[in-house]
N, C-alpha and C. Protein backbone atom coordinates (compact mmCIF):
# COMPACT_ATOMS: atom_id res chain seq x y z
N UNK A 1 371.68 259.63 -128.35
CA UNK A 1 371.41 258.54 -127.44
C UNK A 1 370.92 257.37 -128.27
N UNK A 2 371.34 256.20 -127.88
CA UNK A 2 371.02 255.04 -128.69
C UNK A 2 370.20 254.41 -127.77
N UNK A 3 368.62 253.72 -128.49
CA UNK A 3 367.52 253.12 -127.63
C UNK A 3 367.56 251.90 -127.86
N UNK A 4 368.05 250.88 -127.09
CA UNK A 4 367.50 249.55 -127.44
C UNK A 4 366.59 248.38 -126.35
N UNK A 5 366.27 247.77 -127.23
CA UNK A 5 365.04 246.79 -126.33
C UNK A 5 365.82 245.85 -126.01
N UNK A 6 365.86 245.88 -124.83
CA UNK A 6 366.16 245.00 -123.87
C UNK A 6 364.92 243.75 -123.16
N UNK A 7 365.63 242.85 -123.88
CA UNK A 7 364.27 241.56 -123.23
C UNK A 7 364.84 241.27 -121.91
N UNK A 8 363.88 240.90 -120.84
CA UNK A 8 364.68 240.39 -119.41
C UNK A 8 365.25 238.48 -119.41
N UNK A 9 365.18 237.97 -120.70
CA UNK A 9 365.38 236.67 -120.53
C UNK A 9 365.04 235.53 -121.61
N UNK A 10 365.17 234.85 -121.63
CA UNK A 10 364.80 233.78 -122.92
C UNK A 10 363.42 233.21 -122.44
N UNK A 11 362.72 233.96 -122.05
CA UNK A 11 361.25 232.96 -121.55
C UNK A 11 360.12 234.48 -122.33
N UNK A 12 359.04 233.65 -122.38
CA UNK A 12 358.03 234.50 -122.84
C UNK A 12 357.55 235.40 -121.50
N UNK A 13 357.22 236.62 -121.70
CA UNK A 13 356.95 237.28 -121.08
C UNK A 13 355.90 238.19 -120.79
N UNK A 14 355.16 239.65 -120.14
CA UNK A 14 353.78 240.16 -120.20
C UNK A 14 354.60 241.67 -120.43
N UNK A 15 354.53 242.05 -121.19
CA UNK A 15 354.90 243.53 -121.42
C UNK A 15 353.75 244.06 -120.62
N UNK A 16 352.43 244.55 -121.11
CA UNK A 16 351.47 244.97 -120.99
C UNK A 16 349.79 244.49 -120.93
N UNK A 17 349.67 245.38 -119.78
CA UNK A 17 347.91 244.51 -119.66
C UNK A 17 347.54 244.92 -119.29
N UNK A 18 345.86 245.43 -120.38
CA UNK A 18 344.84 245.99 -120.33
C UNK A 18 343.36 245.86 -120.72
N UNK A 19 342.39 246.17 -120.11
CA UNK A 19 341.12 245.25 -119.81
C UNK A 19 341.16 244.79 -121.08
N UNK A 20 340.83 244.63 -122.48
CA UNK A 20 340.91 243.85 -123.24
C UNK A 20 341.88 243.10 -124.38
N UNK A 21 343.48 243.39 -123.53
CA UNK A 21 343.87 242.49 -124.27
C UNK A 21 345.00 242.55 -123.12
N UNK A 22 346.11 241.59 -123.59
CA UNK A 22 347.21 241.57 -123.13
C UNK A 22 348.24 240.92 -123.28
N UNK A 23 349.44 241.65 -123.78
CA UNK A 23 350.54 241.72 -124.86
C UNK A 23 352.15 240.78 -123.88
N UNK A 24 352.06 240.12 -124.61
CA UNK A 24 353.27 238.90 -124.75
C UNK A 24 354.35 239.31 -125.77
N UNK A 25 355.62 239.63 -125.22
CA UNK A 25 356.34 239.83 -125.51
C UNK A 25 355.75 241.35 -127.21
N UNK A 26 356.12 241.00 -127.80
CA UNK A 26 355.38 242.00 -128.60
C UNK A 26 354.04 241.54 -129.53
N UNK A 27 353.38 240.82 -129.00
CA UNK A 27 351.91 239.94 -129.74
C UNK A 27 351.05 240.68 -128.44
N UNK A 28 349.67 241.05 -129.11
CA UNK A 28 348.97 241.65 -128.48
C UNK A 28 347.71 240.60 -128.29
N UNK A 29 347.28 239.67 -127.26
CA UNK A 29 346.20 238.48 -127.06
C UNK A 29 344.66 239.12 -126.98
N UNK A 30 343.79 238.57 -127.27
CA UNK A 30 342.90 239.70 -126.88
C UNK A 30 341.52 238.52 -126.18
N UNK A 31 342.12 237.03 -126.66
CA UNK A 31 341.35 235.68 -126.29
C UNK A 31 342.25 235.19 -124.89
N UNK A 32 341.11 234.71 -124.05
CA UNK A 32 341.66 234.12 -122.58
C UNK A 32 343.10 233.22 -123.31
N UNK A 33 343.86 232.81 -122.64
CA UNK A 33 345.03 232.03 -122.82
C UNK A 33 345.87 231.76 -121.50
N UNK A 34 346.76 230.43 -122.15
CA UNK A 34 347.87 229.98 -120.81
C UNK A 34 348.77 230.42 -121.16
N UNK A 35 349.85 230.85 -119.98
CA UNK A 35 351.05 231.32 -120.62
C UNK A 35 351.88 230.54 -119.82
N UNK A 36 353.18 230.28 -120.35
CA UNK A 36 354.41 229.43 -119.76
C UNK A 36 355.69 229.90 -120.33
N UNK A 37 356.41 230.06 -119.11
CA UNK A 37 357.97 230.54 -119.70
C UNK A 37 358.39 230.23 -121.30
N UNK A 38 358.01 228.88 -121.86
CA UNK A 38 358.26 228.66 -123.03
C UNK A 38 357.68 228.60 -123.94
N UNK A 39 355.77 228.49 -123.93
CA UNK A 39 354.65 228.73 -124.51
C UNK A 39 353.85 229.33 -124.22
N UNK A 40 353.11 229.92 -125.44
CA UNK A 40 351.64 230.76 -124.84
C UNK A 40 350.21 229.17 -125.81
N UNK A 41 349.51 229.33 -125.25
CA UNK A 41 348.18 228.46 -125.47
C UNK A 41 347.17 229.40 -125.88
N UNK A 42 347.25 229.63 -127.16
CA UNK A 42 346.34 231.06 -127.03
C UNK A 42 344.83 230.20 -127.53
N UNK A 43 344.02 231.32 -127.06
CA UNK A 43 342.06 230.49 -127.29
C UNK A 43 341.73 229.78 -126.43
N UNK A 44 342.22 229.60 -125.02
CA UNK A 44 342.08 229.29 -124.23
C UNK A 44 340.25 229.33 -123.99
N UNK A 45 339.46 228.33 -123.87
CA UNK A 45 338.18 228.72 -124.00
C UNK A 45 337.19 229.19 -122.85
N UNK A 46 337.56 230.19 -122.14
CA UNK A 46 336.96 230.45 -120.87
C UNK A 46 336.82 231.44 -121.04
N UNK A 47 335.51 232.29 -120.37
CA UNK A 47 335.34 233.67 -120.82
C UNK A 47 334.90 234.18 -119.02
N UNK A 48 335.32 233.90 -118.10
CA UNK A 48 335.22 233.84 -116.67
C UNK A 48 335.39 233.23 -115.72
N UNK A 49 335.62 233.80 -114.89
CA UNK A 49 336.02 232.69 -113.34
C UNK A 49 334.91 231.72 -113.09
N UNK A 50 333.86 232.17 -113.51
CA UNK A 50 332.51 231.19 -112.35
C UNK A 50 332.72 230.28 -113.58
N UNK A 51 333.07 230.53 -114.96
CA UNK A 51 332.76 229.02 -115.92
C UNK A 51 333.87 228.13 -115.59
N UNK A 52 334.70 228.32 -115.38
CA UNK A 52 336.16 227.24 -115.02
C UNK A 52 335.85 225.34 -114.48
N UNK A 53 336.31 225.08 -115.29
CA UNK A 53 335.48 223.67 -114.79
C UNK A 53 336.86 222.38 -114.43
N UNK A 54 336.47 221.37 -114.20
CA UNK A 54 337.75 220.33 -114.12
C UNK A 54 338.25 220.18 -115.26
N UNK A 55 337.70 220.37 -116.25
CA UNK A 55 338.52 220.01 -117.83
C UNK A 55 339.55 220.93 -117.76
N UNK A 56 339.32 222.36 -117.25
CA UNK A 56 340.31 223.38 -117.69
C UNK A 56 341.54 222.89 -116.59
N UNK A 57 341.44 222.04 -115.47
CA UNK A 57 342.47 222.19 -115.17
C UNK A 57 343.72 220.89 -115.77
N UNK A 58 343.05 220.56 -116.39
CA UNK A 58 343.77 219.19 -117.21
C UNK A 58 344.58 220.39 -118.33
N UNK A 59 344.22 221.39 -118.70
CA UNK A 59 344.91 222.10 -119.66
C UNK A 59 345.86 222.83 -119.21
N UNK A 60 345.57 223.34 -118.08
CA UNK A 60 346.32 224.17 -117.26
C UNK A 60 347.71 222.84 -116.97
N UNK A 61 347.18 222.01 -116.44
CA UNK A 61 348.28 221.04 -115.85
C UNK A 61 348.82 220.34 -117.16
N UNK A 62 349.22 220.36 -118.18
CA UNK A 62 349.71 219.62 -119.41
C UNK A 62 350.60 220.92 -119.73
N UNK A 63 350.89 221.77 -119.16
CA UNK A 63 352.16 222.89 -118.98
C UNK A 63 352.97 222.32 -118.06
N UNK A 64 352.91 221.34 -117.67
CA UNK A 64 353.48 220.97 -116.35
C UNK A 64 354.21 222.26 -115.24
N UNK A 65 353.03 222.70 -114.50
CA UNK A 65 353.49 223.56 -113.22
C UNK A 65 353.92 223.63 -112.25
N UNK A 66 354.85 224.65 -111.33
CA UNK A 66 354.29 223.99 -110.44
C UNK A 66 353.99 225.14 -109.17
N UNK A 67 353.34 225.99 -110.14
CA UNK A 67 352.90 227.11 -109.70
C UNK A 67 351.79 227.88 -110.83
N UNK A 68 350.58 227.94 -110.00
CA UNK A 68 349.52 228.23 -111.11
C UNK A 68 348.90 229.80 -110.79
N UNK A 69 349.13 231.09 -111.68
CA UNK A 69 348.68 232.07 -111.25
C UNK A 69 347.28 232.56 -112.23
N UNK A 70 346.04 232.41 -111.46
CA UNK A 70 345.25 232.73 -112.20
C UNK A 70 344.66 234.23 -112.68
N UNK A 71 344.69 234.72 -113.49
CA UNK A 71 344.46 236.12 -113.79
C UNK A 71 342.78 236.30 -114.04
N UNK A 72 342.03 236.41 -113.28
CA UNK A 72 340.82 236.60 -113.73
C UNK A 72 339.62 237.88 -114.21
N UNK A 73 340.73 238.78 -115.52
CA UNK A 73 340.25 240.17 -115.92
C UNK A 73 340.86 241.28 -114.87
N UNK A 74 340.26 242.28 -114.95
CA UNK A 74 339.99 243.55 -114.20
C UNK A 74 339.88 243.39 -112.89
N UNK A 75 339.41 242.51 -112.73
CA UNK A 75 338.88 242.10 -110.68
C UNK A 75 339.60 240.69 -110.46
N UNK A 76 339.39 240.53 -109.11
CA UNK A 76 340.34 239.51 -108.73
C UNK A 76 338.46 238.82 -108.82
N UNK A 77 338.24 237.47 -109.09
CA UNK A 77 337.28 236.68 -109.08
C UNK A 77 337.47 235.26 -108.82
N UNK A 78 337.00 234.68 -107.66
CA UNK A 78 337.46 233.19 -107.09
C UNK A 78 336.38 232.38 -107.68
N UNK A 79 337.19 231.37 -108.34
CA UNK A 79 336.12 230.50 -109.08
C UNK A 79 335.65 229.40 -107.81
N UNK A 80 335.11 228.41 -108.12
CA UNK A 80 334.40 227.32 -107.82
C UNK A 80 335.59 226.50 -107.31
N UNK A 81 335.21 226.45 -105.53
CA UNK A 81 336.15 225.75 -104.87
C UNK A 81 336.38 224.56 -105.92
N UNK A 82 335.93 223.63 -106.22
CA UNK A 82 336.19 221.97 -106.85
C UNK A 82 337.23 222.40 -108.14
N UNK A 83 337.04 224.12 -109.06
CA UNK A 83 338.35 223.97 -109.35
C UNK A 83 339.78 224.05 -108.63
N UNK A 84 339.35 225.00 -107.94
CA UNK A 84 340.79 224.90 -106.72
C UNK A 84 341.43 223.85 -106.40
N UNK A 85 340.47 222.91 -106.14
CA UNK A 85 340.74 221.39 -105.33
C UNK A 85 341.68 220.90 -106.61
N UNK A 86 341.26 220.89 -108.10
CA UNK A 86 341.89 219.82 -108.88
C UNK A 86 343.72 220.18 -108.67
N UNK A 87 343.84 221.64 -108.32
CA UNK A 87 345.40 221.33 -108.19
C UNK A 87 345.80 221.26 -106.77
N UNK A 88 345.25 221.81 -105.89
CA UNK A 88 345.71 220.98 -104.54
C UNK A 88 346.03 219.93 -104.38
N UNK A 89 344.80 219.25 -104.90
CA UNK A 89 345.27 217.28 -104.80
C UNK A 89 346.41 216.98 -105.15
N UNK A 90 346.56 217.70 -106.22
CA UNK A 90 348.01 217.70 -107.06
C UNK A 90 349.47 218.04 -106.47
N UNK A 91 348.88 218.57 -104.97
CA UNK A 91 349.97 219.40 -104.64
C UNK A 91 350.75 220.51 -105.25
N UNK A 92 349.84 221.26 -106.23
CA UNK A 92 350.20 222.12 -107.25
C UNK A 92 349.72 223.49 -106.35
N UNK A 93 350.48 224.81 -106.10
CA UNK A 93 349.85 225.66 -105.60
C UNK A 93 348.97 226.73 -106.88
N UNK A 94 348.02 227.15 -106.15
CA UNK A 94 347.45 228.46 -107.54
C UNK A 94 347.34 229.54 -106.36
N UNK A 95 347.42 230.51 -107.21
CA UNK A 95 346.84 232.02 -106.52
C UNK A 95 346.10 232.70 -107.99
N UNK A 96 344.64 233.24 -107.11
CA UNK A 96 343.93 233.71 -108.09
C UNK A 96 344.22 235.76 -108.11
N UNK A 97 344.36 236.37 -108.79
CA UNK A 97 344.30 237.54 -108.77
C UNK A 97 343.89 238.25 -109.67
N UNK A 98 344.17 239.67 -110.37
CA UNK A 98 343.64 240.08 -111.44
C UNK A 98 344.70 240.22 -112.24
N UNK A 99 344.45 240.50 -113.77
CA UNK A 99 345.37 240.17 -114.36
C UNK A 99 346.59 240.94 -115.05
N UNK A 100 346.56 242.06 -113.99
CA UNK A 100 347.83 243.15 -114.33
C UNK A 100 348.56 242.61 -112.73
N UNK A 101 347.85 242.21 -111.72
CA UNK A 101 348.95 241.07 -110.68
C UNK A 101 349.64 239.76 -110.70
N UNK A 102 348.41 239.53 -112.16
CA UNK A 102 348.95 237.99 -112.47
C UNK A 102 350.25 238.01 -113.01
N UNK A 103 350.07 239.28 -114.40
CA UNK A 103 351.40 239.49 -115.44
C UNK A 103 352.23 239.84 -114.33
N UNK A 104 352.39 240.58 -113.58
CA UNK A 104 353.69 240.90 -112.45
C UNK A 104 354.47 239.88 -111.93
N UNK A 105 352.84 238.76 -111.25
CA UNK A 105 354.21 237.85 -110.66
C UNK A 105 354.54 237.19 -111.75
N UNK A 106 353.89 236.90 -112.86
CA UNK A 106 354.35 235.89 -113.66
C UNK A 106 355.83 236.44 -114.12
N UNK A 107 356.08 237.65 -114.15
CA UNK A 107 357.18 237.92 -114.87
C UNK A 107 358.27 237.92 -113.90
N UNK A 108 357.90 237.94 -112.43
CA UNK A 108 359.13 238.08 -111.63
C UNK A 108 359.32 236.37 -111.25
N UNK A 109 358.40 235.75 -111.49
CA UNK A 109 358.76 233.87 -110.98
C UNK A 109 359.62 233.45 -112.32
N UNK A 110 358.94 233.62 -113.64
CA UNK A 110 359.63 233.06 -114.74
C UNK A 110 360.94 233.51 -114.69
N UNK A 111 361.02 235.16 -114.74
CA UNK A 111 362.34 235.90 -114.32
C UNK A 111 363.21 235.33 -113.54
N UNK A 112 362.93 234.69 -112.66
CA UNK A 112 363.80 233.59 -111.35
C UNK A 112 363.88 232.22 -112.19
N UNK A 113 363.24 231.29 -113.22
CA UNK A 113 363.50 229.98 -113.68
C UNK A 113 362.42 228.87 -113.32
N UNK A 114 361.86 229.73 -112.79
CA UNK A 114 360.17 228.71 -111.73
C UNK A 114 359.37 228.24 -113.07
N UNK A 115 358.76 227.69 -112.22
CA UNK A 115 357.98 226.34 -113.38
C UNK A 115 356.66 227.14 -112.98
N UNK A 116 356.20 228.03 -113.26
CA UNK A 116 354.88 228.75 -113.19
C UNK A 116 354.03 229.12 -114.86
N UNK A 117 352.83 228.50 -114.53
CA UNK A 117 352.16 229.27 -115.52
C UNK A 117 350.88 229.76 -115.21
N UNK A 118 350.99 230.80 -116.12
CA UNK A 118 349.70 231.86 -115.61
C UNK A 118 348.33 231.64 -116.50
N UNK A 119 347.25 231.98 -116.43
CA UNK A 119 345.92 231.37 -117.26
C UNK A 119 345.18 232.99 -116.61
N UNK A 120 344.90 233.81 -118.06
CA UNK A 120 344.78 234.80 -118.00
C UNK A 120 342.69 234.53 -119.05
N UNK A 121 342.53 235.43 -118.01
CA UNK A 121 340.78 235.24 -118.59
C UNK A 121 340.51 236.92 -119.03
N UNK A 122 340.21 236.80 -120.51
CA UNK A 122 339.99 238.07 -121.09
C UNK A 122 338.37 237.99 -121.72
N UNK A 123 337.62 238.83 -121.56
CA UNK A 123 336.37 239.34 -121.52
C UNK A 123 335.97 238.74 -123.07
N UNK A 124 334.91 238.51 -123.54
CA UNK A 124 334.73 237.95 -124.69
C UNK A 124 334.54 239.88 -125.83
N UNK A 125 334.54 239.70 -127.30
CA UNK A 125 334.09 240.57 -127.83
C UNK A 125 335.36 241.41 -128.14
C-alpha cells in the first residue's frame, strides 16, 4: 500500500490542536497567533480572552476579513464586549469558541475560499 499526504488545498491550514500548542500545516505554534488562508502571524501578543483590547483588533483586521473566528484555549471565553464592538462597527462578523472549534471551522470556511481568519489564544509557558 502506498501512503501519501494529501493537503486539502493551497491555503494554510490546522492539522492539530492541543491545549498547548497548535500545528499549521506541519509547524507546531505553541505562542497565541492569527491565522489566514495565506498567512500565519505568529507571537501574536495575548495570553487570554479578558486581555484583548482595541489594538488587537487593528491586527486582527490588517488580514483583511471578513469573518473573524476567535479561538480562546481549552474553553470557549467571551472577551470584553468593546472588543466585540470594534468589528461589528466594521460590519465584520466574529464568533468566539474554543480552539479545537475554531481550527474546524477555520478549515471548513478557508476549505470553501472565504476570507476568514482565525486568532487562536494559547496559554503562556
Amino acid at each position: 500500500m502506498d501512503l501519501s499526504l494529501e493537503r486539502p488545498g493551497d491555503y494554510l491550514f490546522v492539522r492539530r490542536v492541543g491545549e498547548r500548542g497548535v500545528t499549521v500545516v506541519d509547524r507546531e505554534l505553541r505562542r497565541s497567533f492569527l491565522l489566514a488562508p495565506e498567512r500565519a502571524v505568529e507571537d501574536w501578543p495575548v495570553t487570554s480572552a479578558r486581555a484583548l483590547a482595541a489594538a488587537h483588533v487593528e491586527d486582527i483586521l490588517a488580514l483583511g476579513p471578513e469573518l473573524v473566528l476567535l479561538g480562546t484555549g481549552v474553553r470557549q471565553v467571551f472577551p470584553d464586549a468593546a472588543f466585540l464592538a470594534g468589528f461589528l462597527r466594521r460590519g465584520i462578523g466574529i464568533e468566539v469558541m474554543d480552539n479545537a472549534a475554531a481550527a474546524r471551522t477555520y478549515d471548513l470556511l478557508a476549505g470553501e475560499g472565504r476570507r476568514v481568519v482565525a486568532a487562536f489564544i494559547l496559554p503562556e509557558g
